[in-house]
C-alpha atoms as a PDB file:
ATOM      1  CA  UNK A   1      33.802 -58.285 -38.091  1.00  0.00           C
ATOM      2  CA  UNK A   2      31.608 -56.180 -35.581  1.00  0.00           C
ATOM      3  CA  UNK A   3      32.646 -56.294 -31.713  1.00  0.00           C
ATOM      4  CA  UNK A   4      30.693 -59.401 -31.010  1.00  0.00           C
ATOM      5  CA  UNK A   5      28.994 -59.116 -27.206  1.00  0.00           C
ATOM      6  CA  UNK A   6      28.367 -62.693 -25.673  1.00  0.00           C
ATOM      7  CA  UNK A   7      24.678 -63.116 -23.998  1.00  0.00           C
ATOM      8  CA  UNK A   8      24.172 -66.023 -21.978  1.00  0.00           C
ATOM      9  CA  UNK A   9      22.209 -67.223 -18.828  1.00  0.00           C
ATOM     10  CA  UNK A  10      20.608 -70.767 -17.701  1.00  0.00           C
ATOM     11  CA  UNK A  11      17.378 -71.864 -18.645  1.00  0.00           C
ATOM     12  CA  UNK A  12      14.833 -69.450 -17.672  1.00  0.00           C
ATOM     13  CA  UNK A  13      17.352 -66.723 -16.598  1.00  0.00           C
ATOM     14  CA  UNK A  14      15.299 -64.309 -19.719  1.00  0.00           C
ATOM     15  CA  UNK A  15      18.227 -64.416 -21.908  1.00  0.00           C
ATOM     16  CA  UNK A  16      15.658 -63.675 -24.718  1.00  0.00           C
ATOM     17  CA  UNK A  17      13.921 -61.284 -22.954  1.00  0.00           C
ATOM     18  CA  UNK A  18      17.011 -59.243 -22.629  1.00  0.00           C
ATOM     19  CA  UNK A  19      18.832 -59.794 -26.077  1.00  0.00           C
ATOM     20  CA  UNK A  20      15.049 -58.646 -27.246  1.00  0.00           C
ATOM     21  CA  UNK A  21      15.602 -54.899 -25.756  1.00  0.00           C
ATOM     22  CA  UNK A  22      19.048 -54.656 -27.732  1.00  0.00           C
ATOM     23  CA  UNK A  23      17.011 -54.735 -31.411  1.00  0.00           C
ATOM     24  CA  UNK A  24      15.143 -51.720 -31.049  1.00  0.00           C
ATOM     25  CA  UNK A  25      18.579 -49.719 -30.119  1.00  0.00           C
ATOM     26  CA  UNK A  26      19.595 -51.201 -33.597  1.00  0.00           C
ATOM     27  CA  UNK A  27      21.699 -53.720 -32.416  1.00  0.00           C
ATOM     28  CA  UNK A  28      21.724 -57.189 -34.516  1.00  0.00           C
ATOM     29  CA  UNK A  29      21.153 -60.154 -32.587  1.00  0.00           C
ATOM     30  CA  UNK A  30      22.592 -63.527 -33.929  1.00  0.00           C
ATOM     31  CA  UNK A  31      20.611 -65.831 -31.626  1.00  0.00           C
ATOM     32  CA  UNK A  32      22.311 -70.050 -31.402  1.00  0.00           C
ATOM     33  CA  UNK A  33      18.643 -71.062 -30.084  1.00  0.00           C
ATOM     34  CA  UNK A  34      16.758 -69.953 -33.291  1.00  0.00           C
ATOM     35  CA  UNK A  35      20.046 -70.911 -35.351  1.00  0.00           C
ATOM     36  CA  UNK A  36      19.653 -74.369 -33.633  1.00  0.00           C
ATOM     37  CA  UNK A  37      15.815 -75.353 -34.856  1.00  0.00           C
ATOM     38  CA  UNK A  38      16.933 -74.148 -38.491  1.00  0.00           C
ATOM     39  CA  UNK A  39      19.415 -76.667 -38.889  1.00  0.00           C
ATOM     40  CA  UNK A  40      16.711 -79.521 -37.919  1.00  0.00           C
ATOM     41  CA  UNK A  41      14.231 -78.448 -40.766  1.00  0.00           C
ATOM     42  CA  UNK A  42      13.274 -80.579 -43.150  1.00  0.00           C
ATOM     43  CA  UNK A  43      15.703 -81.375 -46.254  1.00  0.00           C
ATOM     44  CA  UNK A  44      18.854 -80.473 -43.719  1.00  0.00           C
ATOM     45  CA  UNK A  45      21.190 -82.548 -43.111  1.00  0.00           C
ATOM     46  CA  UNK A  46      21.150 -82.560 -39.515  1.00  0.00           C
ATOM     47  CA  UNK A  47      17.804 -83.357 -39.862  1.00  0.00           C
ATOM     48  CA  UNK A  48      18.676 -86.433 -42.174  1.00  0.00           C
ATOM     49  CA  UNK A  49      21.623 -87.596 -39.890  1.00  0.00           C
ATOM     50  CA  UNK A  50      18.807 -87.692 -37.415  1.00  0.00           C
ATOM     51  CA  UNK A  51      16.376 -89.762 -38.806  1.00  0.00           C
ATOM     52  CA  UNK A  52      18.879 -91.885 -39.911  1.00  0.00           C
ATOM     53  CA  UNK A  53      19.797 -92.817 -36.524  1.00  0.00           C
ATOM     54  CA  UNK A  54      16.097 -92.985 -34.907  1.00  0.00           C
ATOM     55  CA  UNK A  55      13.675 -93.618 -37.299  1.00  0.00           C
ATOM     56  CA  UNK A  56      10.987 -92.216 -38.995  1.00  0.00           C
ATOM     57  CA  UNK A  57       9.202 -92.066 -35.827  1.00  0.00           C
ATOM     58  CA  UNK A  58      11.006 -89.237 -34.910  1.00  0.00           C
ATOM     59  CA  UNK A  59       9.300 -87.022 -37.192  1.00  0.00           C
ATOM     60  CA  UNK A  60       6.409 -85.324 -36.658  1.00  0.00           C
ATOM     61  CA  UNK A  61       3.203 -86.407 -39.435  1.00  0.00           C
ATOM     62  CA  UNK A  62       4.283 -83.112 -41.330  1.00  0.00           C
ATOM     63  CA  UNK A  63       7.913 -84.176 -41.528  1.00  0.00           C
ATOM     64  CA  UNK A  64       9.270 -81.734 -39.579  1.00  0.00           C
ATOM     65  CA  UNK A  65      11.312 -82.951 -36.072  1.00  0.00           C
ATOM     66  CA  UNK A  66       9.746 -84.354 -33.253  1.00  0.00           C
ATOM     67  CA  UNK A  67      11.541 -82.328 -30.718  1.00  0.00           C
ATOM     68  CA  UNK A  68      10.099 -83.549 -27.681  1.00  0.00           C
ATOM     69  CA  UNK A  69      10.367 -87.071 -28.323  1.00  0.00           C
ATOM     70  CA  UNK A  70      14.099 -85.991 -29.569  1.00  0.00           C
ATOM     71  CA  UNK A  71      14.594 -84.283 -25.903  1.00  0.00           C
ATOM     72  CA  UNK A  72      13.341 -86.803 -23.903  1.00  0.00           C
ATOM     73  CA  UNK A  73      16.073 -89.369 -25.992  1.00  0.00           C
ATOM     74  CA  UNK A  74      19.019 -87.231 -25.255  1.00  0.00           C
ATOM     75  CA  UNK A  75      17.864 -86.287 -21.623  1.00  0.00           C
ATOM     76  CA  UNK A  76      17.834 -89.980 -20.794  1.00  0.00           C
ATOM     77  CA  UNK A  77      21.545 -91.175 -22.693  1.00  0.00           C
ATOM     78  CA  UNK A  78      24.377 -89.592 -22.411  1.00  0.00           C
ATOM     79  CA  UNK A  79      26.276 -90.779 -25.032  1.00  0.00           C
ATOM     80  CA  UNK A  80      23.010 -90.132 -27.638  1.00  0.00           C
ATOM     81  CA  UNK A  81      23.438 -86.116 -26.339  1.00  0.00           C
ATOM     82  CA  UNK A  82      26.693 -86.101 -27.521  1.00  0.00           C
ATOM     83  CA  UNK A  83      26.137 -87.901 -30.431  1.00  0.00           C
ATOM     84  CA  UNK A  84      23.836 -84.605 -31.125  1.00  0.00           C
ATOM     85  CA  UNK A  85      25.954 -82.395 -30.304  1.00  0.00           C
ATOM     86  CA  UNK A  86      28.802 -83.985 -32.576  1.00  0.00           C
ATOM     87  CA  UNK A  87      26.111 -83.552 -35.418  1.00  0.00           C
ATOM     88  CA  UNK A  88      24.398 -80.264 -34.880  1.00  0.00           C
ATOM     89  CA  UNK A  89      27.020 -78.174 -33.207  1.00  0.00           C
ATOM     90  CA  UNK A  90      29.695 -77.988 -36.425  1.00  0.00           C
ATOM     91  CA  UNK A  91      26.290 -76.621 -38.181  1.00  0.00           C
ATOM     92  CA  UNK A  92      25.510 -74.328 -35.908  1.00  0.00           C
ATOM     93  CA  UNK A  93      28.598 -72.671 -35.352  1.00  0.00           C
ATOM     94  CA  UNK A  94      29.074 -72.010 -39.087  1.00  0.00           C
ATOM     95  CA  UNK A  95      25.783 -70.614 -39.435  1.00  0.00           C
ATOM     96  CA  UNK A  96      26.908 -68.457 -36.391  1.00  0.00           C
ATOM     97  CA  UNK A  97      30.013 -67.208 -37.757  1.00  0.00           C
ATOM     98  CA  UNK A  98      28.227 -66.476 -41.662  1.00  0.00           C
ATOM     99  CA  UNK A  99      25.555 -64.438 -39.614  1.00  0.00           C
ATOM    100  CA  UNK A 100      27.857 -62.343 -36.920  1.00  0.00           C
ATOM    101  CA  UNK A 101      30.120 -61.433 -40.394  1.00  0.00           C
ATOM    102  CA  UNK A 102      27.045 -60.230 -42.008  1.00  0.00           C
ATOM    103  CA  UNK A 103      25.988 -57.846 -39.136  1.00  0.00           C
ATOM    104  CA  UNK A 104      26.058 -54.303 -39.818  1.00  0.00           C
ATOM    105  CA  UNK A 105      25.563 -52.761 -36.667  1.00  0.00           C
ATOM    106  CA  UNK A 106      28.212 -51.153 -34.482  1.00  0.00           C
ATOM    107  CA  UNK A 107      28.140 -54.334 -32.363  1.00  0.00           C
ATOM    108  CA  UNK A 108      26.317 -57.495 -32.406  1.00  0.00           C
ATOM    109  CA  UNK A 109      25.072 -59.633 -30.001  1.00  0.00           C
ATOM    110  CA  UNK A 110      25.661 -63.115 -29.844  1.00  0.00           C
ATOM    111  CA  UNK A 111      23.129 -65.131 -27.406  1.00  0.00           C
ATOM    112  CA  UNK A 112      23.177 -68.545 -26.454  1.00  0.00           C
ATOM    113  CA  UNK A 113      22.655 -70.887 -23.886  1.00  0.00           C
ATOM    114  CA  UNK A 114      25.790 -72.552 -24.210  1.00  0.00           C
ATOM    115  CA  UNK A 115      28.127 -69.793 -24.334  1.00  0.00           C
ATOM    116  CA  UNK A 116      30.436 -71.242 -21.560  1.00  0.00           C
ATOM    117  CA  UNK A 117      29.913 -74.981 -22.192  1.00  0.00           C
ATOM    118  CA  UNK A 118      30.699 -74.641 -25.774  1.00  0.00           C
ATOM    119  CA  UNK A 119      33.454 -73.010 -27.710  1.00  0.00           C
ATOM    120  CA  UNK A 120      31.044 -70.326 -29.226  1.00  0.00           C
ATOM    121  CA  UNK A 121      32.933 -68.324 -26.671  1.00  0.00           C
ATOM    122  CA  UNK A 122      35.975 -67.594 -28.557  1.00  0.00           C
ATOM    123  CA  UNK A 123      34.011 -65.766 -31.257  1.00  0.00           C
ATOM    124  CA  UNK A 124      33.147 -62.862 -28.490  1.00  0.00           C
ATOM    125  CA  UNK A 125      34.628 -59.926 -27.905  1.00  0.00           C
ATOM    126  CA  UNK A 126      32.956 -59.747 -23.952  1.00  0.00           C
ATOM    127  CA  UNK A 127      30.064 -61.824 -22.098  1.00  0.00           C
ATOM    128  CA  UNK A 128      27.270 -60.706 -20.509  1.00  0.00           C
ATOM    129  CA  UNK A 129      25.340 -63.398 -18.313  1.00  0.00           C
ATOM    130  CA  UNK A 130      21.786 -62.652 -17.315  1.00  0.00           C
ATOM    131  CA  UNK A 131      21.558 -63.051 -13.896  1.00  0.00           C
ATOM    132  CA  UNK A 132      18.263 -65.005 -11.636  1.00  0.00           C
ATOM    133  CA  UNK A 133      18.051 -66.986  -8.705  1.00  0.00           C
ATOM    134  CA  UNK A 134      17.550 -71.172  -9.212  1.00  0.00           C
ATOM    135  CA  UNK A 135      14.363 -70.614  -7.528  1.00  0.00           C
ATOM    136  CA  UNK A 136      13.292 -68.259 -10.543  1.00  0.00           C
ATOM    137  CA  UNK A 137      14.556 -70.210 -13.537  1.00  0.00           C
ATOM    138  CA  UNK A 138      12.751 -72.868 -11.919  1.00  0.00           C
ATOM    139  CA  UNK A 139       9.751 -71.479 -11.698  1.00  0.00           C
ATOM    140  CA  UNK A 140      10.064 -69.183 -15.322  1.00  0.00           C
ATOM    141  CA  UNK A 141      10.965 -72.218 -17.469  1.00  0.00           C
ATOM    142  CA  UNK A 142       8.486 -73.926 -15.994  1.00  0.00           C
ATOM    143  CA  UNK A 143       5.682 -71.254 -16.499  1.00  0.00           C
ATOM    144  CA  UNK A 144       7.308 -70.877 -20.241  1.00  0.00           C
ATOM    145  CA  UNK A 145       7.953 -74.672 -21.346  1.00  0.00           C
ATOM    146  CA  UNK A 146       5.790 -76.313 -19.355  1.00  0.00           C
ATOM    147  CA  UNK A 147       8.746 -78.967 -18.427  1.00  0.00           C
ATOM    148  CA  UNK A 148       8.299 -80.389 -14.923  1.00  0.00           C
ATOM    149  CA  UNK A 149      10.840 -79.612 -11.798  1.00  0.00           C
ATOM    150  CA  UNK A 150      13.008 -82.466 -12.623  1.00  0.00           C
ATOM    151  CA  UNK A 151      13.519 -82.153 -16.537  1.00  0.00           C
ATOM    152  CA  UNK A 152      13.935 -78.358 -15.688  1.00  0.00           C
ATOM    153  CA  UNK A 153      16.670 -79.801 -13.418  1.00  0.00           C
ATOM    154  CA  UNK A 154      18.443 -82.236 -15.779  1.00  0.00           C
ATOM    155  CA  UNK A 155      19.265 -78.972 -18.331  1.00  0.00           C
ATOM    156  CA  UNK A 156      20.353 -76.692 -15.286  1.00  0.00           C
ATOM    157  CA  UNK A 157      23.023 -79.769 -14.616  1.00  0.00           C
ATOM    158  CA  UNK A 158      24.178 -80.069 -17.789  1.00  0.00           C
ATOM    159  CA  UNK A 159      24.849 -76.124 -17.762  1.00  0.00           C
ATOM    160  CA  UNK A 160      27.625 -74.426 -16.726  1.00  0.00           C
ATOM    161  CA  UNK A 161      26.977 -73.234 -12.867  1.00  0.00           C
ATOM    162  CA  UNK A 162      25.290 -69.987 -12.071  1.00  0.00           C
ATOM    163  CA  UNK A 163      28.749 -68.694  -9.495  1.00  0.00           C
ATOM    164  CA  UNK A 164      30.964 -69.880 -12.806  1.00  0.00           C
ATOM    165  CA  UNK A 165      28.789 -68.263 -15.324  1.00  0.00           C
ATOM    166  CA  UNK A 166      29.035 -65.269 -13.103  1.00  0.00           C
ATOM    167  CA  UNK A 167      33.186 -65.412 -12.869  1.00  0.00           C
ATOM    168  CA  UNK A 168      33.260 -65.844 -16.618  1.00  0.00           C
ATOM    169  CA  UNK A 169      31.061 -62.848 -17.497  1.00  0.00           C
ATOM    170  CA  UNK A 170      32.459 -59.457 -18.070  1.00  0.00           C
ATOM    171  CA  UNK A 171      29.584 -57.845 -17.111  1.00  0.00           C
ATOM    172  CA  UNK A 172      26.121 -59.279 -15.512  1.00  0.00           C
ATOM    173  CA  UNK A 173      22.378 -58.506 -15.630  1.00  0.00           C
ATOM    174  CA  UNK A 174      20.394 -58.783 -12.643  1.00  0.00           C
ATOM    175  CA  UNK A 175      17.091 -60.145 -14.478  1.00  0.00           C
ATOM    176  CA  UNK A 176      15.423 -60.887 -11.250  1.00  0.00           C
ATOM    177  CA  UNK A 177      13.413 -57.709 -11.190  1.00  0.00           C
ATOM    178  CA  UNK A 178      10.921 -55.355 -13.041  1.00  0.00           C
ATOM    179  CA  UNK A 179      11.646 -55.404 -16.872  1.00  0.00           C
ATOM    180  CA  UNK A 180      12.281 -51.529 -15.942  1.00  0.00           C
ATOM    181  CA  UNK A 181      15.000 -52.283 -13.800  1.00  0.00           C
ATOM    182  CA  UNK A 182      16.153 -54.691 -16.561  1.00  0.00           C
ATOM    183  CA  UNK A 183      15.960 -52.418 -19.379  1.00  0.00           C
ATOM    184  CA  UNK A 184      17.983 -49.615 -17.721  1.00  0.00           C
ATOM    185  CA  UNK A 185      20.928 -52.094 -17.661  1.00  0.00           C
ATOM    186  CA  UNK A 186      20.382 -52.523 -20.851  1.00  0.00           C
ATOM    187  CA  UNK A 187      20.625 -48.866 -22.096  1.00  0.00           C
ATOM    188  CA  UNK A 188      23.787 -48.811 -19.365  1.00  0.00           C
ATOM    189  CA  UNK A 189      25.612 -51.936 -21.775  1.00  0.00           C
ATOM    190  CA  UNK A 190      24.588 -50.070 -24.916  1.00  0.00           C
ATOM    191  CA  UNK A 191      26.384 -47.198 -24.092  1.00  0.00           C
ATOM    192  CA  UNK A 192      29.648 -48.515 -22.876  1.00  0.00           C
ATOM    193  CA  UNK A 193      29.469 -51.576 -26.158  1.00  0.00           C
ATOM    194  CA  UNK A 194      28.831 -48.196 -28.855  1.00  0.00           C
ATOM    195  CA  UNK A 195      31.788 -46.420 -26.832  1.00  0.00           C
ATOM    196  CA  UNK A 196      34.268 -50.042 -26.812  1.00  0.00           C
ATOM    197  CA  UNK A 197      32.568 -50.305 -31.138  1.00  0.00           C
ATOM    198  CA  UNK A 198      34.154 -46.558 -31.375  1.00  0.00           C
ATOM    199  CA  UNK A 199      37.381 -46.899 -30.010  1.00  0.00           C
ATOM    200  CA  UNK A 200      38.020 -50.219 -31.658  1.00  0.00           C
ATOM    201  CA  UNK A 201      37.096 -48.427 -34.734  1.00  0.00           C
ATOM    202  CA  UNK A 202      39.161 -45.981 -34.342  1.00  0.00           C
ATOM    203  CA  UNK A 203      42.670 -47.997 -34.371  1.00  0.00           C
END
């Protein structure tokens, strides 16, 4: 398998907006968030397990998930989160691992919100957290989603904190700038994760 690089940062830290400036270097991004709504489609079983436990209601008219009603259900029970999580995690994680096998680029990048709080960790080879203020996820994911303050909130509890994300990391993006001063860290990363692809290579 490829040297796998981590990406992770809270909600509205531009995760995506980073892990987006990788591609066009022709680096493969396997990406949890997008794996995630795949495995709630219709026909899935996730998606069966689902509806099985909360109705048809929980669809949308054109059978695919209600994902808002679904959020607001987990948000508000604990125990119905993990009950999630106990379904669509195992899924996601073997998607995960079929995709980062498949890559064929000297690395590949592995993003995903829950880096830290799950065990996707162990299938990295380094982690790079994307770095903003609480002030600015706050007031990105809120410009993005449309969530209010306090659901914006509830997810940045139920992450990992921004000073242990930051321990964690082997290397960190400051995202709190121009998309200039963004992408030059970028092209920085590339160039030492093609050199660390080389040398591993090379054993």
């Amino acid at each position: 398998m490829a040297l796998v690089i981590g990406v992770t940062g809270g909600i509205g830290s531009g995760k995506t907006t980073v892990t987006n400036m990788f591609e066009p270097l022709g680096i493969e991004v396997v990406d949890t968030d997008l794996i995630a709504r795949e495995v709630v489609q219709p026909q899935h079983p996730c998606l069966k397990a689902i509806t099985q436990r909360y109705g048809p209601q929980i669809l949308l008219a054109d059978g695919n998930l209600n994902r808002k009603k679904l959020r607001d259900i987990v948000f508000a029970d604990n125990s119905e989160r993990l009950w999630l999580e106990s379904v669509t995690h195992p899924a996601i994680r073997q998607l995960t691992v079929q995709r980062l096998r498949a890559a064929k680029s000297p690395y590949v990048i592995l993003s995903s919100p829950l880096l830290l709080e799950t065990d996707q960790y162990t299938l990295t080879d380094k982690i790079v957290a994307v770095d903003v203020d609480e002030a600015q996820q706050i007031e990105r994911a809120s410009a993005r989603d449309g969530q209010s303050v306090e659901q914006i909130q509830a997810i940045m509890q139920k992450q990992i904190t921004r000073q242990a994300r930051l321990t964690k990391a082997d290397y960190v993006i400051d995202n709190s700038q121009t998309l200039e001063h963004t992408h030059s860290q970028v092209q920085a990363l590339h160039q030492t994760f093609t050199m660390l692809a080389t040398a591993i290579e090379q054993k």
